[in-house]
C-alpha atoms as a PDB file:
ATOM      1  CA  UNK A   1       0.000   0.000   0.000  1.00  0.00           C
ATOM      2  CA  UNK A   2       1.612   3.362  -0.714  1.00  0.00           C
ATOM      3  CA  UNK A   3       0.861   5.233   2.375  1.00  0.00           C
ATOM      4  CA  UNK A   4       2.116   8.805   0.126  1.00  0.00           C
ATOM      5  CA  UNK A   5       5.909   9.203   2.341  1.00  0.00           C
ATOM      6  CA  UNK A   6       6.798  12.039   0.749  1.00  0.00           C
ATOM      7  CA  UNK A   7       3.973  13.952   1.649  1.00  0.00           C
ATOM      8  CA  UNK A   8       5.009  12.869   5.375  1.00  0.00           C
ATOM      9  CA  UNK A   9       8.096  13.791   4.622  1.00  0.00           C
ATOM     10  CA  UNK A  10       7.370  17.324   3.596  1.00  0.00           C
ATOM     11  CA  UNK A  11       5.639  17.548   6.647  1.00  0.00           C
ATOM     12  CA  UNK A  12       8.885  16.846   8.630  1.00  0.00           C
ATOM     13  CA  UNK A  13      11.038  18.869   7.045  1.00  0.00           C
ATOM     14  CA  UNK A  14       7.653  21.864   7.136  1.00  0.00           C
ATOM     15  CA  UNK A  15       7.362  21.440  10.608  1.00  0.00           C
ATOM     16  CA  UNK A  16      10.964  21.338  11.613  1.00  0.00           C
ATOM     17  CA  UNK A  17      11.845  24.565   9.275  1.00  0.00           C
ATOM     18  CA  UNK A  18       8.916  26.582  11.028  1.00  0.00           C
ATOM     19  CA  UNK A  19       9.809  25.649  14.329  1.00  0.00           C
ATOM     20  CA  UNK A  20      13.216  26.829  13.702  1.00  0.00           C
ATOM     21  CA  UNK A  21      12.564  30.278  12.671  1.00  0.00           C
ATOM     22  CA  UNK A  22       9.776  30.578  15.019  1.00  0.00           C
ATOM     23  CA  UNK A  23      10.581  29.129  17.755  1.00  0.00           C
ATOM     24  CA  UNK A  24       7.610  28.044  20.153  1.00  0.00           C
ATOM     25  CA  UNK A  25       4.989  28.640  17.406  1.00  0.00           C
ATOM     26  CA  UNK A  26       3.233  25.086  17.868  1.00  0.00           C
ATOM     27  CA  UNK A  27       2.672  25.828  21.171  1.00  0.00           C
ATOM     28  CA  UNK A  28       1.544  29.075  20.743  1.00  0.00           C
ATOM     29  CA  UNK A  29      -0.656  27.923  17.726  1.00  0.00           C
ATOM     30  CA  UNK A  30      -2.114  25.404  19.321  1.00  0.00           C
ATOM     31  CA  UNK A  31      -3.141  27.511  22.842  1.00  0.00           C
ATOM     32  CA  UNK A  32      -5.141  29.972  20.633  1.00  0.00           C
ATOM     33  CA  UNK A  33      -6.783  30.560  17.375  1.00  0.00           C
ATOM     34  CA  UNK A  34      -7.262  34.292  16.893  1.00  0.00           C
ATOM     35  CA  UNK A  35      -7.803  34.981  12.934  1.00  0.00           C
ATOM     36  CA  UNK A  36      -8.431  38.733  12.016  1.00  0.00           C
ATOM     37  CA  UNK A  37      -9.340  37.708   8.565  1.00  0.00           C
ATOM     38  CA  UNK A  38     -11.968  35.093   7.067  1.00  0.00           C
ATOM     39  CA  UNK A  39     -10.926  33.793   3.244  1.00  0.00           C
ATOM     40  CA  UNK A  40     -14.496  32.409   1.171  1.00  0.00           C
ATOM     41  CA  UNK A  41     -11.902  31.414  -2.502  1.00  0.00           C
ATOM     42  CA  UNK A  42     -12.090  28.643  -5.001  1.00  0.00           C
ATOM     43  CA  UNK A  43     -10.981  24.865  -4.153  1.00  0.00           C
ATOM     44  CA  UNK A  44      -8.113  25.085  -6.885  1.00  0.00           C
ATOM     45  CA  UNK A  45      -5.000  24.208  -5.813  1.00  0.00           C
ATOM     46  CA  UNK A  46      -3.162  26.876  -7.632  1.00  0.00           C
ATOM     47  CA  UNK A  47      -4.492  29.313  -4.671  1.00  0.00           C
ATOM     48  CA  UNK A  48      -3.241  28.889  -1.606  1.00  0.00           C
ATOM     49  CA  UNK A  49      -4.531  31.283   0.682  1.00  0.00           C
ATOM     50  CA  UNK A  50      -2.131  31.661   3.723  1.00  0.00           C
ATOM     51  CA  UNK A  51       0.537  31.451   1.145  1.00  0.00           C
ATOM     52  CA  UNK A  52      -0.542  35.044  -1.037  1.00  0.00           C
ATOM     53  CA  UNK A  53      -1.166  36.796   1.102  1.00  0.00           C
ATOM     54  CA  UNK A  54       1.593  35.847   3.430  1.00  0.00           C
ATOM     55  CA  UNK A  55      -0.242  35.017   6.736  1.00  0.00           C
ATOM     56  CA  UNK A  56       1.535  31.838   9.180  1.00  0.00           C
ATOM     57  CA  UNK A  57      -1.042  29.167  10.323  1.00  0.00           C
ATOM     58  CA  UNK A  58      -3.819  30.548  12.421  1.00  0.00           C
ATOM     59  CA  UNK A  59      -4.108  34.042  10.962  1.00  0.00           C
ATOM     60  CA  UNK A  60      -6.503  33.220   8.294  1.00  0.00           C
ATOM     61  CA  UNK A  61      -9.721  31.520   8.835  1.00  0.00           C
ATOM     62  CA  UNK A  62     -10.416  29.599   5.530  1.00  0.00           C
ATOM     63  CA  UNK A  63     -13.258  28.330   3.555  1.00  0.00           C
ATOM     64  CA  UNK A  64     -13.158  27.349   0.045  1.00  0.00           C
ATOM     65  CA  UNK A  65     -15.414  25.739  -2.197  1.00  0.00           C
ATOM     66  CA  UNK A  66     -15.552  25.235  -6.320  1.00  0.00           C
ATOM     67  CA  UNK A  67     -15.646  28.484  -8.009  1.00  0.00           C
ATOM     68  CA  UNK A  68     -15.774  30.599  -4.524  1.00  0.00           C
ATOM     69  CA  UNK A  69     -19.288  30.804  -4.261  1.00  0.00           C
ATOM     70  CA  UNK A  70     -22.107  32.256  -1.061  1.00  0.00           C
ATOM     71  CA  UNK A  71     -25.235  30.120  -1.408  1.00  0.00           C
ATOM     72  CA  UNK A  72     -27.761  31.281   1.257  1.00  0.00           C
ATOM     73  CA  UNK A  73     -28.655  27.445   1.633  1.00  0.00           C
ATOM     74  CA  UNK A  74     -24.984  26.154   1.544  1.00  0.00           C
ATOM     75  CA  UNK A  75     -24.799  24.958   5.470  1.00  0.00           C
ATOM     76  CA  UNK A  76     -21.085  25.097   5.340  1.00  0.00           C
ATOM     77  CA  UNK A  77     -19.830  28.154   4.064  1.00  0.00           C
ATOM     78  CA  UNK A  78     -22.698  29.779   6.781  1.00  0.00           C
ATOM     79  CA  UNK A  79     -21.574  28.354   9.523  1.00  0.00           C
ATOM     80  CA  UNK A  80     -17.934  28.832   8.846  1.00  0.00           C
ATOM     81  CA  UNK A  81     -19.013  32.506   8.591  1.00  0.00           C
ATOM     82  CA  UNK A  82     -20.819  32.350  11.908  1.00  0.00           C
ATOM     83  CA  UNK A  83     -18.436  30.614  13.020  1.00  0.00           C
ATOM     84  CA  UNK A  84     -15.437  33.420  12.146  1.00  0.00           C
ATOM     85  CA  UNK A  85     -17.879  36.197  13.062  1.00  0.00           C
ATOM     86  CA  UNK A  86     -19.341  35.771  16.100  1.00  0.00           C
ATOM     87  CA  UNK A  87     -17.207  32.874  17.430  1.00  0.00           C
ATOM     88  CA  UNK A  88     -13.535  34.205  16.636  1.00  0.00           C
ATOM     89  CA  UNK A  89     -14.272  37.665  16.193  1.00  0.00           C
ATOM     90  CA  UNK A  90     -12.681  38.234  12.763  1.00  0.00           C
ATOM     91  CA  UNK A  91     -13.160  41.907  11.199  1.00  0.00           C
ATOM     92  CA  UNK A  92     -12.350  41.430   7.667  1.00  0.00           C
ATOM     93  CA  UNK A  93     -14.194  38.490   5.091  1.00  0.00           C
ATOM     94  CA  UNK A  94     -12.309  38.586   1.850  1.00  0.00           C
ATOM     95  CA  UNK A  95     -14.795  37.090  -0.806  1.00  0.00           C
ATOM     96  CA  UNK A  96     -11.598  35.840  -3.311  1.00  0.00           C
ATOM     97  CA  UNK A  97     -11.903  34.512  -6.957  1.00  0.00           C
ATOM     98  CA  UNK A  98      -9.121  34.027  -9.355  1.00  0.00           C
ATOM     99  CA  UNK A  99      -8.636  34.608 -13.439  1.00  0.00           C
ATOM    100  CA  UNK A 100      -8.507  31.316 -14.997  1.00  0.00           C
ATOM    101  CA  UNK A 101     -11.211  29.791 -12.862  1.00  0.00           C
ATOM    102  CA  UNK A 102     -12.081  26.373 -14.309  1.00  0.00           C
ATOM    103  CA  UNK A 103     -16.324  26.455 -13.089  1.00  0.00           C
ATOM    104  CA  UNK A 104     -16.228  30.018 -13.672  1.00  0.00           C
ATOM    105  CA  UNK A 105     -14.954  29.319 -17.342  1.00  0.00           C
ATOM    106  CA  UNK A 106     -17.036  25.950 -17.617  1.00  0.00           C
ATOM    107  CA  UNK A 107     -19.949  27.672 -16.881  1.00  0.00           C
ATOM    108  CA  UNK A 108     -19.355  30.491 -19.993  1.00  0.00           C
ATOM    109  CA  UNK A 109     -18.766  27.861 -22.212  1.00  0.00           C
ATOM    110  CA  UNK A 110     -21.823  26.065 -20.807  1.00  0.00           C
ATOM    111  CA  UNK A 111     -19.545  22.744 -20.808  1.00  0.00           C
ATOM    112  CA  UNK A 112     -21.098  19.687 -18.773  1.00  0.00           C
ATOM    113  CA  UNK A 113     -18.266  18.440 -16.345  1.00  0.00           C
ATOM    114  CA  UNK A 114     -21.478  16.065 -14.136  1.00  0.00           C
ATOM    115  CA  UNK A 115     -22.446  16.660 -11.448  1.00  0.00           C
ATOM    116  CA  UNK A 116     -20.751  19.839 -10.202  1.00  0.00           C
ATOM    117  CA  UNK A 117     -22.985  21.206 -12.893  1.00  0.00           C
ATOM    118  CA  UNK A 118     -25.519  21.365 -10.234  1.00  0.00           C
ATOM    119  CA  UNK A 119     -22.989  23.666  -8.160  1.00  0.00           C
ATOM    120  CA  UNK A 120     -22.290  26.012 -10.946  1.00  0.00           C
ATOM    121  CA  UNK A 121     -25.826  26.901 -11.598  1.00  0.00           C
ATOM    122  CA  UNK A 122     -25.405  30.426  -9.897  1.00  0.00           C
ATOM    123  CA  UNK A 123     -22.381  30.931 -12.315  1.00  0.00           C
ATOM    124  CA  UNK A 124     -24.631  30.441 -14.718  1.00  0.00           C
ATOM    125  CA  UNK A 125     -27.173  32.196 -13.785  1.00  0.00           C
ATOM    126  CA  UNK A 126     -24.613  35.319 -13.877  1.00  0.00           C
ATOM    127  CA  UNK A 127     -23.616  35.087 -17.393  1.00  0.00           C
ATOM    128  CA  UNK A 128     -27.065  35.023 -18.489  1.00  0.00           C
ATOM    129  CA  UNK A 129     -27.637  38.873 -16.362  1.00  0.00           C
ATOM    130  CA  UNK A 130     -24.588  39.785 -17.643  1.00  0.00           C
ATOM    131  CA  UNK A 131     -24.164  37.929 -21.618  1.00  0.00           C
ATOM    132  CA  UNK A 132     -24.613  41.050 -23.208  1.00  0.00           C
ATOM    133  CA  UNK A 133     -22.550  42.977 -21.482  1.00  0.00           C
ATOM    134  CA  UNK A 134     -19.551  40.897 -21.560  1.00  0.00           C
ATOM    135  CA  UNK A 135     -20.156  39.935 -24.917  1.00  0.00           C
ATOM    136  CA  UNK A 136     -19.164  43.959 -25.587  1.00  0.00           C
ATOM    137  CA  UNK A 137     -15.669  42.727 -24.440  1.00  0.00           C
ATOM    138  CA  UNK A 138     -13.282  42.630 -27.166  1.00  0.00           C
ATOM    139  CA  UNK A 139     -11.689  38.593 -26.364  1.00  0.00           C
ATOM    140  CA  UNK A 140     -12.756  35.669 -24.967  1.00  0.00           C
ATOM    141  CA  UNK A 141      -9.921  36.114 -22.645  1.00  0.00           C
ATOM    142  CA  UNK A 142     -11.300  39.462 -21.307  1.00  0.00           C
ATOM    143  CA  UNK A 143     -14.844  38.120 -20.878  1.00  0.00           C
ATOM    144  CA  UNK A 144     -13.963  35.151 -18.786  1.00  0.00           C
ATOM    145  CA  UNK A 145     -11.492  37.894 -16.675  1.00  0.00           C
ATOM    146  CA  UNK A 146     -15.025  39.647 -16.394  1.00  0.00           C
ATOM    147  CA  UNK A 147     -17.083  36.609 -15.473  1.00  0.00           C
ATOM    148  CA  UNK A 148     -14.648  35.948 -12.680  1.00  0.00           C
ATOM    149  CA  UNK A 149     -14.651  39.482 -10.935  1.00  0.00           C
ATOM    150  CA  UNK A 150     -18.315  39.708 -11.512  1.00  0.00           C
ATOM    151  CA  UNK A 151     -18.750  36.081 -10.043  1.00  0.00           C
ATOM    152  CA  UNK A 152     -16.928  37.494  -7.026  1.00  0.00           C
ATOM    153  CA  UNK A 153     -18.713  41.157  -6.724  1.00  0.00           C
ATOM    154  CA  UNK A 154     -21.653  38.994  -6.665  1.00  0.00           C
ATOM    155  CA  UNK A 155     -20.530  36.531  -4.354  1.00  0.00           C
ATOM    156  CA  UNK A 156     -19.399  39.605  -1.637  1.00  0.00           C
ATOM    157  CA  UNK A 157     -22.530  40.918  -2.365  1.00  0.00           C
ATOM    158  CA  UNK A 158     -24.223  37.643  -1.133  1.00  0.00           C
ATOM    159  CA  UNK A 159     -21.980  37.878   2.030  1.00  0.00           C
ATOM    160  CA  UNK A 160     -23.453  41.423   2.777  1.00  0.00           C
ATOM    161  CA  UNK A 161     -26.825  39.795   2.527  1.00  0.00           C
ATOM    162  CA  UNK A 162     -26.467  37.294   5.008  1.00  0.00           C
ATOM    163  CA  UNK A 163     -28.255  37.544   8.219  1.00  0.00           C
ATOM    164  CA  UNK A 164     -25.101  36.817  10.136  1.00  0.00           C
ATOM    165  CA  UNK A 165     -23.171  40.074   8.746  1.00  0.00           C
ATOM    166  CA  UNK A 166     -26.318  42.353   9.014  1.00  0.00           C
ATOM    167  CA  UNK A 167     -26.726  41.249  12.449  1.00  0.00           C
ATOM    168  CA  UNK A 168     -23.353  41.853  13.072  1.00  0.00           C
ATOM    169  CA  UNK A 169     -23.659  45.156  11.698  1.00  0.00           C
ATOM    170  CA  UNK A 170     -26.763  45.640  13.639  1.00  0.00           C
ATOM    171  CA  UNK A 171     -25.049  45.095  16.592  1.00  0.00           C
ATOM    172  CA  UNK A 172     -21.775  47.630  16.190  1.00  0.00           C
ATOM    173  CA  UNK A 173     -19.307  45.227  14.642  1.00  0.00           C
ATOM    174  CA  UNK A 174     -16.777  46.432  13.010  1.00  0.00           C
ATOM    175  CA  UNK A 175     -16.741  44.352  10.058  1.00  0.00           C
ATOM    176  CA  UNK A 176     -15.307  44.838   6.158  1.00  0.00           C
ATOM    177  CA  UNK A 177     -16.571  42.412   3.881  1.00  0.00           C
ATOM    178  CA  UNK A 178     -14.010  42.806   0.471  1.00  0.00           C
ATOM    179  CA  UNK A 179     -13.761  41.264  -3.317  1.00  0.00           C
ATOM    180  CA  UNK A 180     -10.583  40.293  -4.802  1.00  0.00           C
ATOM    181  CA  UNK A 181      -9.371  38.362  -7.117  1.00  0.00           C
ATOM    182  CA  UNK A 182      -6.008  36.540  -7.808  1.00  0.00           C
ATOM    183  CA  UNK A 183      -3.951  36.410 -10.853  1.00  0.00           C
ATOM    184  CA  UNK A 184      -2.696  33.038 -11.536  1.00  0.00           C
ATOM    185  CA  UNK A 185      -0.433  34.555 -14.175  1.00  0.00           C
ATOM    186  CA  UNK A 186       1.405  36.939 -11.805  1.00  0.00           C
ATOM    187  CA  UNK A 187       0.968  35.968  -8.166  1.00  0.00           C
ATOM    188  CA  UNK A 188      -0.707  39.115  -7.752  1.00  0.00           C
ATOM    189  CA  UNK A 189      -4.185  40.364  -5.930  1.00  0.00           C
ATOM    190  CA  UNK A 190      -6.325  42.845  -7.448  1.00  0.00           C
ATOM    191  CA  UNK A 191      -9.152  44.532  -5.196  1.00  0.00           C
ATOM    192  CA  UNK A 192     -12.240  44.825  -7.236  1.00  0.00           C
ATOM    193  CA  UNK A 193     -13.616  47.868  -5.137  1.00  0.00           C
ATOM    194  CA  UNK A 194     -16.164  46.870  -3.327  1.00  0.00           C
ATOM    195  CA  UNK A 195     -15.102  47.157   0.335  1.00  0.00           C
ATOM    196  CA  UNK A 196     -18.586  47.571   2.720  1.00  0.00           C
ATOM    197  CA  UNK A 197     -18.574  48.061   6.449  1.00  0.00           C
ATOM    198  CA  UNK A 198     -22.492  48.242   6.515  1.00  0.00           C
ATOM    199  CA  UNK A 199     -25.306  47.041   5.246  1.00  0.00           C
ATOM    200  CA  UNK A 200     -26.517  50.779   3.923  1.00  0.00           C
ATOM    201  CA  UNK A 201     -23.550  51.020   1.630  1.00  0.00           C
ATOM    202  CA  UNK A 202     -23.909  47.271   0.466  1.00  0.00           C
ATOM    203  CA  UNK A 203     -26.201  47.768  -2.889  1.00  0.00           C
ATOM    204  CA  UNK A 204     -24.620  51.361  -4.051  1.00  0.00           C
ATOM    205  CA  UNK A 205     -21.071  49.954  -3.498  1.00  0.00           C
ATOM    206  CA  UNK A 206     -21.761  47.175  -5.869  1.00  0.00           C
ATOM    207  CA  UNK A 207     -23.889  48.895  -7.862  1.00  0.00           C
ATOM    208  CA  UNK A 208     -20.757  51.024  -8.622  1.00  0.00           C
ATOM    209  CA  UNK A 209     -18.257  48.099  -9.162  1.00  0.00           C
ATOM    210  CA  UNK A 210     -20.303  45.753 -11.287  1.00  0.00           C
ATOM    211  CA  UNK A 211     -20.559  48.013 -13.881  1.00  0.00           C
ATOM    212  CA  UNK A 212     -18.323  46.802 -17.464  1.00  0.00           C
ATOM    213  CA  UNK A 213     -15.199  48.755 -16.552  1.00  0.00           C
ATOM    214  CA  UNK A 214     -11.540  47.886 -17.709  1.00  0.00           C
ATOM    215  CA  UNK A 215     -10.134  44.235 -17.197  1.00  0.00           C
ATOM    216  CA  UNK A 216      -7.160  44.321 -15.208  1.00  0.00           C
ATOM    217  CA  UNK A 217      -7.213  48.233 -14.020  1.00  0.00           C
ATOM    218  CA  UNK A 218      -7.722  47.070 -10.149  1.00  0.00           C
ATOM    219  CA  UNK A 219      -5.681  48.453  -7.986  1.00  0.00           C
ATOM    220  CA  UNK A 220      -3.022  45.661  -6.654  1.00  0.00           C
ATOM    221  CA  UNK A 221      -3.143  44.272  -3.448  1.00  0.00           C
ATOM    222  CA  UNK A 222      -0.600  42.827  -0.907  1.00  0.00           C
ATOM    223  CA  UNK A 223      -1.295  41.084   2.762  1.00  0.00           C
ATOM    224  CA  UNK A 224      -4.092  42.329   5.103  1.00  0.00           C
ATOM    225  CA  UNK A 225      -3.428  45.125   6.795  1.00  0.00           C
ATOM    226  CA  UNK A 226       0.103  45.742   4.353  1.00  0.00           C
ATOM    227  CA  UNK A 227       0.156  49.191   1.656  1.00  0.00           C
ATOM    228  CA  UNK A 228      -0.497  48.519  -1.932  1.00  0.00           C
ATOM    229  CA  UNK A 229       1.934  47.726  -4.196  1.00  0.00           C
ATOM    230  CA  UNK A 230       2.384  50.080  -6.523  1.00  0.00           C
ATOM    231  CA  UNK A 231       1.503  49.337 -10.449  1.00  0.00           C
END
C-alpha cells in the first residue's frame, strides 16, 4: 500500500523549518486561534490562501469551495461565517476569486463536467444577467477575466446579505466584507472595489463596481493590513 511518504516527509522537514525560525509557534498555535481575517476562494489548488497573502497558520480563517461561491442554503460556508464572526471575532471576510477559474470558465462555455454542474448553476445564472454585457468585451480572454470578478462582486454581495453580517452590523461590529481576485499569471491580488462596512452602503457599493469597466485596471493588493503595491 503506498501510504504517500513524501507527503510525510514534507511535513517533517515543514514542521521542523517553522519551528526553527519561530521558535515556540506550535505551542503558541495550538493555545489559541485568533484569525483577524476570514478567506471564502475557489478549491483550486493553484491558490493557496495563507501562502498570497503571506499570513503563518492561524491568521486566516479559511473556507473554500468550487468556483468561490455564497449560497444562502450552503450549510457550510454559513456556519464557517458564523463561526469566524461571532465565534472568533474576525473583522475582515475577503470574498476571493481568481482569473482562470475552471467552473467560472465551464460555466461560460456552458460545458457539462457532471455533477458539479448542479454547483455552478449560480455561475450560470450570472452570465445570463450579464451575456450582453460581456459579450461587448473585445476577447474571450477578457470576458472570462469579467465573469470571474463579476462572479466574485456577486458573491461579496451575497456575504453582505447574510443575516449573520447584518446582524453583526446591527449590533456595532466592526466588520469589512471585500472582493478580490487573484492572478494566476502573476501571483498578484487585485481589489475589485467593493469594500462595505455596513449594510446601507452594500447595494450602491456594488452597484458602482459591477458596472463593465476595464479588465485588469484594479488596484493591486498585498497582505491584510500591508500598503499597496504600486503598479
Amino acid at each position: 500500500m503506498n501510504k504517500l511518504p513524501e507527503l510525510f516527509a514534507n511535513n517533517r522537514r515543514w514542521a521542523t523549518g517553522m519551528e526553527a525560525r519561530r521558535p515556540g509557534f506550535f505551542g503558541e498555535l495550538s493555545a489559541q486561534q485568533a484569525p483577524r481575517y476570514l478567506w471564502i476562494g475557489c478549491s483550486d489548488s493553484r491558490v493557496p490562501a495563507n501562502e498570497i497573502v503571506g499570513l503563518a497558520p492561524g491568521e486566516l480563517f479559511v473556507h473554500r469551495n468550487v468556483a468561490n461561491l455564497v449560497l444562502h442554503n450552503d450549510f457550510s460556508c454559513l456556519s464557517v461565517l458564523q463561526y469566524a464572526i461571532d465565534v472568533l471575532g474576525v473583522e475582515h471576510v475577503i470574498v476571493c476569486g481568481h482569473y482562470g477559474c475552471g467552473g467560472v470558465q465551464a460555466a461560460w462555455e456552458e460545458r457539462q463536467l457532471g455533477l458539479v454542474d448542479n454547483w455552478l448553476q449560480p455561475v450560470r445564472d450570472v452570465v445570463h444577467l450579464y451575456r450582453e454585457q460581456l459579450l461587448q468585451l473585445p476577447g474571450e480572454v477578457e470576458r472570462r477575466d469579467r465573469l470571474c470578478e463579476l462572479n466574485v462582486m456577486i458573491q461579496a454581495q451575497r456575504v453582505c446579505r447574510t443575516t449573520i453580517v447584518q446582524q453583526a452590523w446591527e449590533r456595532g461590529r466592526a466588520l469589512t466584507v471585500h472582493a478580490w481576485v487573484y492572478s494566476l499569471s502573476d501571483g498578484l491580488l487585485r481589489d475589485l472595489g467593493f469594500c462595505v462596512s455596513d449594510v446601507s452602503s452594500t447595494e450602491a457599493a456594488f452597484a458602482r463596481v459591477a458596472g463593465l469597466g476595464t479588465i485588469g485596471t484594479q488596484s493591486r493588493v498585498t497582505a491584510p493590513g500591508a500598503s499597496a503595491a504600486p503598479r
